[in-house]
Protein backbone atom coordinates (compact mmCIF):
# COMPACT_ATOMS: atom_id res chain seq x y z
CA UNK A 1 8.08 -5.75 -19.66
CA UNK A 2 10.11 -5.25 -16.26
CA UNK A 3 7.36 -7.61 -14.22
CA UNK A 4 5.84 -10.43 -14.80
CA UNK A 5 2.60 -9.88 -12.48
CA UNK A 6 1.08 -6.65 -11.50
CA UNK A 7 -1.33 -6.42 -9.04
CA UNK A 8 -3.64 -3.82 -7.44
CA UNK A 9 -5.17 -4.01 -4.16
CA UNK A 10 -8.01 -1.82 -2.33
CA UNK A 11 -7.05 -1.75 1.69
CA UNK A 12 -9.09 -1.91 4.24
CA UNK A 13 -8.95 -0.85 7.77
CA UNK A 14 -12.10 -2.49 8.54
CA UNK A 15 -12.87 -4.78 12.18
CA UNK A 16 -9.46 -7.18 12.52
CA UNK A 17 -6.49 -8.38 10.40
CA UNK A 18 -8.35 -11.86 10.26
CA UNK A 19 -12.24 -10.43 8.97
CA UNK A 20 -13.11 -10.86 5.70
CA UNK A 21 -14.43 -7.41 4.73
CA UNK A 22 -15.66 -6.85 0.79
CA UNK A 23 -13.06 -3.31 1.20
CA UNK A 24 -10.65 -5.53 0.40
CA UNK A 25 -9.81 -6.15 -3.04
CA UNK A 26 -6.45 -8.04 -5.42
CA UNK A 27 -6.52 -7.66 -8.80
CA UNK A 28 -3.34 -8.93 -10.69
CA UNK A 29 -2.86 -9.29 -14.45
CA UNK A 30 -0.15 -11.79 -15.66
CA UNK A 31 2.14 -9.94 -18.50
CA UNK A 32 0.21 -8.15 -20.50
CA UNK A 33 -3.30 -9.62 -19.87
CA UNK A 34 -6.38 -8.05 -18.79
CA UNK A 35 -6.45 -7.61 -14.85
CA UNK A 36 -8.67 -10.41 -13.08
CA UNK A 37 -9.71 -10.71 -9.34
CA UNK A 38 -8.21 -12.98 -7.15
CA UNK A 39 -9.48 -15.58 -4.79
CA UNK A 40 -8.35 -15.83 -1.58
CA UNK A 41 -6.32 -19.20 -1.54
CA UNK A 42 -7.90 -19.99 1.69
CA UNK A 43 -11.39 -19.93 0.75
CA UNK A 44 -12.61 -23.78 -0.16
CA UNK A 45 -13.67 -24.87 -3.94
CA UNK A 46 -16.42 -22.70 -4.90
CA UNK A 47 -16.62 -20.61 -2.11
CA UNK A 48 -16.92 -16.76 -2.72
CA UNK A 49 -14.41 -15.41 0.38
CA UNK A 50 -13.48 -11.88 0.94
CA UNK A 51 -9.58 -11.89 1.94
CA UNK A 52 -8.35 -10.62 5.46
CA UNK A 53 -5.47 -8.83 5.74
CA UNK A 54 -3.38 -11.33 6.83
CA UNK A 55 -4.32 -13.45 4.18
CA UNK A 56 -3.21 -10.61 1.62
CA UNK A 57 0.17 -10.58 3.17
CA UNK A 58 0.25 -14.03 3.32
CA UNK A 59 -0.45 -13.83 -0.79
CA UNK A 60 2.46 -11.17 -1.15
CA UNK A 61 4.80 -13.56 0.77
CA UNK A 62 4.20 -16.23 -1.60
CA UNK A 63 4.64 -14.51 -4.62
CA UNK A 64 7.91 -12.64 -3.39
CA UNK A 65 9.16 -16.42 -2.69
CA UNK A 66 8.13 -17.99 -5.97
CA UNK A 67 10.40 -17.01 -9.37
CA UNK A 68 8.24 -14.35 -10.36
CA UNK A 69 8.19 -10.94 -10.58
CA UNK A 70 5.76 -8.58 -9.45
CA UNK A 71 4.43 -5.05 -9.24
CA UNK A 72 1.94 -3.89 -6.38
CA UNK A 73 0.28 -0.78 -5.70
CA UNK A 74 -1.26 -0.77 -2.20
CA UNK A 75 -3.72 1.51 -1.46
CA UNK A 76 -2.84 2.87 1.84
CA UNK A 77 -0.05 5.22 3.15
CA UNK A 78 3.00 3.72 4.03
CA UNK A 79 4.36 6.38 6.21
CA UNK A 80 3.96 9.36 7.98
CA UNK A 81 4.61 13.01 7.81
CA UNK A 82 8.14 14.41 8.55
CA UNK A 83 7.06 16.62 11.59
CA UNK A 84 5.70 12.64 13.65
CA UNK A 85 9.88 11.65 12.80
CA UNK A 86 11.05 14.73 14.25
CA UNK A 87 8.76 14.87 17.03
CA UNK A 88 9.40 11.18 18.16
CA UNK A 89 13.23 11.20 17.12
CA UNK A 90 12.81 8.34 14.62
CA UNK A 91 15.68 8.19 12.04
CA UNK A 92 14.82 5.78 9.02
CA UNK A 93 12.24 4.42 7.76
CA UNK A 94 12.96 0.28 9.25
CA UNK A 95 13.06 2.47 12.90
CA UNK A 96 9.54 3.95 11.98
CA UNK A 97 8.30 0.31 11.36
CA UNK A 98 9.49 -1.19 14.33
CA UNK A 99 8.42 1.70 16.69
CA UNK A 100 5.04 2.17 14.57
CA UNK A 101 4.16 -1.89 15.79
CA UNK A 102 5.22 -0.61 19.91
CA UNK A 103 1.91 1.25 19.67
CA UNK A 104 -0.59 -0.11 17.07
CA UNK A 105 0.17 -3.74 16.64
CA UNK A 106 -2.65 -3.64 14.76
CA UNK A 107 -1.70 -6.61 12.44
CA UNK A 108 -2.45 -9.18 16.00
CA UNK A 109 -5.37 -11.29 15.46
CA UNK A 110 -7.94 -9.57 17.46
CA UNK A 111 -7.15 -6.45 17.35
CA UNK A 112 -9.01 -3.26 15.88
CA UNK A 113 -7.73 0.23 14.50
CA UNK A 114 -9.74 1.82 17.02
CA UNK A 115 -9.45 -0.65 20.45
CA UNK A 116 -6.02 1.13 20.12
CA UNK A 117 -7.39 4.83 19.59
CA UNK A 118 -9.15 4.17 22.37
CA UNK A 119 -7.39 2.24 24.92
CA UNK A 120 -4.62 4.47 25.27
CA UNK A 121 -3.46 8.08 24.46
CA UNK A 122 -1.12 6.65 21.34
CA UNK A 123 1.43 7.82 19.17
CA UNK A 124 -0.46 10.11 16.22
CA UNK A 125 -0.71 13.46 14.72
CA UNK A 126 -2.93 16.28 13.82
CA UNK A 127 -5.04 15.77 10.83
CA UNK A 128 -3.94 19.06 9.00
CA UNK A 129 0.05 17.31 8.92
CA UNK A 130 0.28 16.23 5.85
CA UNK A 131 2.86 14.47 4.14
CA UNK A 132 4.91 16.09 0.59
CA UNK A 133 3.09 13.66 -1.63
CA UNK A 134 -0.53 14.38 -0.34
CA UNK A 135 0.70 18.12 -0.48
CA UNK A 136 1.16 17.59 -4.45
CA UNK A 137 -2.10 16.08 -4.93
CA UNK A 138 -5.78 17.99 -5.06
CA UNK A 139 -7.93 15.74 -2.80
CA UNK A 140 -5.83 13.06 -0.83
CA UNK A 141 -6.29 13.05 3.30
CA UNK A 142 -3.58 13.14 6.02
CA UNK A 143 -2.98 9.49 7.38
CA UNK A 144 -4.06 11.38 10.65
CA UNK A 145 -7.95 12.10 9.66
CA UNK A 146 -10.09 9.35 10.62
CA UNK A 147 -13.93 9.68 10.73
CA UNK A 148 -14.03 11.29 7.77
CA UNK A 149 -15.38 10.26 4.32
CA UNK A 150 -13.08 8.84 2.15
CA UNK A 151 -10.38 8.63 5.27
CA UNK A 152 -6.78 6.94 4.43
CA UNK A 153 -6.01 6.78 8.29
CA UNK A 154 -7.59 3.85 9.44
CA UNK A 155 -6.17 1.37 6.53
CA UNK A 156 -3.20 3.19 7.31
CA UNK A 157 -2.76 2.41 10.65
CA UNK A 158 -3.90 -1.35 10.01
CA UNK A 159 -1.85 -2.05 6.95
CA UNK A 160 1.55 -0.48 8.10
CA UNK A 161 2.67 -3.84 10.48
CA UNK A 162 1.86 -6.35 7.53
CA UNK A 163 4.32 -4.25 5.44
CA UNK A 164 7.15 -4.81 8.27
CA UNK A 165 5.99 -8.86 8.47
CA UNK A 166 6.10 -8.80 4.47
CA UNK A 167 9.79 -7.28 4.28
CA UNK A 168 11.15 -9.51 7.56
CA UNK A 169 9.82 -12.33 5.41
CA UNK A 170 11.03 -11.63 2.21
CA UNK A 171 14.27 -10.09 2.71
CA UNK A 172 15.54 -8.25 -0.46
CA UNK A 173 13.20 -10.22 -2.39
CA UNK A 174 10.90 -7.30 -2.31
CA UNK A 175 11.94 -3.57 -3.32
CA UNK A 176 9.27 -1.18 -0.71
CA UNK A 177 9.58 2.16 -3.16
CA UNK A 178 11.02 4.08 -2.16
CA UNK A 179 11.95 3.65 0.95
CA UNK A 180 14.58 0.62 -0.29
CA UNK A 181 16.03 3.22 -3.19
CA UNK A 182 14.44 5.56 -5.82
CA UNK A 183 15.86 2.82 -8.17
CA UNK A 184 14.61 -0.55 -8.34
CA UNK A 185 17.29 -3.45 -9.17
CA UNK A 186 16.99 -5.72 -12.11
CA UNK A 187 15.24 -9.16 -11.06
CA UNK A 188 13.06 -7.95 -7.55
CA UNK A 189 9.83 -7.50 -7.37
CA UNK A 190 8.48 -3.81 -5.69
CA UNK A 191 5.69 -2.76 -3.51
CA UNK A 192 4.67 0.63 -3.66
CA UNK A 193 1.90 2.75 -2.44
CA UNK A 194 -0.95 4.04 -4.99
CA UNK A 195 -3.89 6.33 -4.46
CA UNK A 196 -6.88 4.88 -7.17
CA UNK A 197 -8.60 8.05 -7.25
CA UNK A 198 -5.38 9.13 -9.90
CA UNK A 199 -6.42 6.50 -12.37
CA UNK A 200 -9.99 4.83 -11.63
CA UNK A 201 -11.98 6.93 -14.41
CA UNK A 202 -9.59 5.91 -16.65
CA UNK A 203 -11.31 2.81 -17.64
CA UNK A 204 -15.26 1.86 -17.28
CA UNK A 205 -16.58 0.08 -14.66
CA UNK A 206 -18.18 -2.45 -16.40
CA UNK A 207 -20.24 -3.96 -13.28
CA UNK A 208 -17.28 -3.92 -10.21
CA UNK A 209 -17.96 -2.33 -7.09
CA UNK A 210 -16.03 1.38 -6.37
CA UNK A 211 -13.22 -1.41 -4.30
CA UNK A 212 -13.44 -3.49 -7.26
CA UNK A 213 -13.03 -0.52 -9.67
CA UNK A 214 -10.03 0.75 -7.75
CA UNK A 215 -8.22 -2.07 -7.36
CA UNK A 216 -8.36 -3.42 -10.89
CA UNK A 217 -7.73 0.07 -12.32
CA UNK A 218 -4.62 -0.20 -10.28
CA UNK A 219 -3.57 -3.35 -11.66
CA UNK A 220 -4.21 -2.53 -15.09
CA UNK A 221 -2.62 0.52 -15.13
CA UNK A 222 0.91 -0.46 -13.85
CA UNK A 223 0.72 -3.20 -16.75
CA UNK A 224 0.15 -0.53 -19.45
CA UNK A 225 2.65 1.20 -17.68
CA UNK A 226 4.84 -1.32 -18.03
CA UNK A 227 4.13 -2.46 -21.40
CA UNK A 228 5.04 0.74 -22.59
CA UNK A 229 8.20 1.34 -20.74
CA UNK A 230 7.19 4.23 -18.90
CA UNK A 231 6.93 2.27 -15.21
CA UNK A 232 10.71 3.00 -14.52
CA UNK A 233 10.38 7.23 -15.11
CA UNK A 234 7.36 7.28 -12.19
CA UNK A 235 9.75 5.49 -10.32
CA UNK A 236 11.79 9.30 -10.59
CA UNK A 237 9.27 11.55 -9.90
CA UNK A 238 10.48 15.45 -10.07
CA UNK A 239 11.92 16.31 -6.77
CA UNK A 240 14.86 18.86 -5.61
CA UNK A 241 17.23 17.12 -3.48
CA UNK A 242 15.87 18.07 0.04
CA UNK A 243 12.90 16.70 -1.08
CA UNK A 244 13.87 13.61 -1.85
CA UNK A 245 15.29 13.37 1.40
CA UNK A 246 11.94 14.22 3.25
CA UNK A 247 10.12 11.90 0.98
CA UNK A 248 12.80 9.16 1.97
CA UNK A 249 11.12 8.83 5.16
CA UNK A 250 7.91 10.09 4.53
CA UNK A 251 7.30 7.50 1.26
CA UNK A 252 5.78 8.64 -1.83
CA UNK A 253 2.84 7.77 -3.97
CA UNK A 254 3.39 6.43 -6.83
CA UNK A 255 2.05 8.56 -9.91
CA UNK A 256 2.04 11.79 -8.34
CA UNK A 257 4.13 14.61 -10.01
């Protein structure tokens, strides 16, 4: 196997980045291993936490600096649509990122998705842009559609900043697919955006909740993935060359083809 973790998280753009919602869910399965939940490390012996977002990023910090390996799957978008790059003259990805936490620096302490919606006339798009990948799929939502059921926007717009703190932390520790190559390098560890609604009915629910469901179906299957060497061909999904090169700043989600 390429990784010696894999974990699956449900995201949340629920209240702040420090409120413990139940949206938020880690699963993580060590080598081959059936996927378990995980306890945020801040909550004291015994105690039954939720996680905050911080403390999730906190989490992926930790592992990136320990001498493991892991695969995530995060489910949130993790950019947007070519037409918001063009229209705000944004060139790469790491300039989306820093200009993205200008206008929703969502990931401060007491801050919520929608004080910023509200508070001034931000930076956003129209809910029918979509982005390639959610083009190539039957059912997934622009990360401009919020109020809607089912709506990727507002976890969206609260996860993007912790992905910025995760990679000035971590250096080239962590591989962000694909944004940091199509290819990932021998020896680092990758975080990559997943949509759970691909693989969820896979496998039985067996008494989780629908955020418990999706995030250990997540986790469980990038380790069957992995265990039979098929992880590295999604990381080449089918694409022309111009393609690629739209979906090198607009991101991709993993598993789509």
């Amino acid at each position: 196997m390429i990784f010696d973790l894999h974990i699956g998280i449900d995201y949340s753009g629920r209240e702040t980045s420090t409120s413990r919602t139940t949206a938020l869910q880690v699963f993580a399965a060590f080598d081959d291993e059936e996927p378990r939940s995980v306890r945020t490390p801040a909550a004291p012996a015994g105690a039954n936490w939720n996680w905050t977002r911080k403390e999730i990023a906190d989490w992926l910090i930790e592992q990136a600096n320990s001498k493991i390996t892991f695969m995530a799957g995060i489910d949130h978008g993790f950019s947007f649509p070519l037409s918001y790059f063009q229209r705000y003259k944004l060139q790469s990805w790491q300039n989306f990122l820093d200009d993205f936490c200008q206008h929703w620096p969502t990931d401060d302490d007491f801050t919520f998705v929608d004080f910023v919606r509200q508070r001034n006339p931000p930076r956003t798009g129209s809910p029918d842009e979509f982005r390639l990948t959610e083009r190539w799929t039957s059912s997934a939502k622009s990360v401009f559609h919020f109020d809607v059921q089912g709506q990727v926007a507002k976890s969206t717009h609260a996860g993007i900043p912790w992905l910025r703190r995760i990679r000035q932390a971590v250096g080239d520790k962590v591989h962000f697919w694909p944004f940091d190559g199509w290819t990932v390098a021998k020896g680092r560890s990758v975080i990559a955006e997943v949509y759970p609604s691909l693989v969820r009915s896979r496998y039985p629910k067996v008494g989780r909740t629908d955020h418990q469901q999706d995030s250990y179906a997540v986790a469980r299957w990038l380790t069957e993935l992995d265990q039979r060497g098929f992880l590295e061909q999604y990381f080449d999904p089918p694409l022309t060359d111009e393609e690629r090169k739209i979906a090198d700043l607009e991101g991709w989600i993993l598993g789509v083809s």
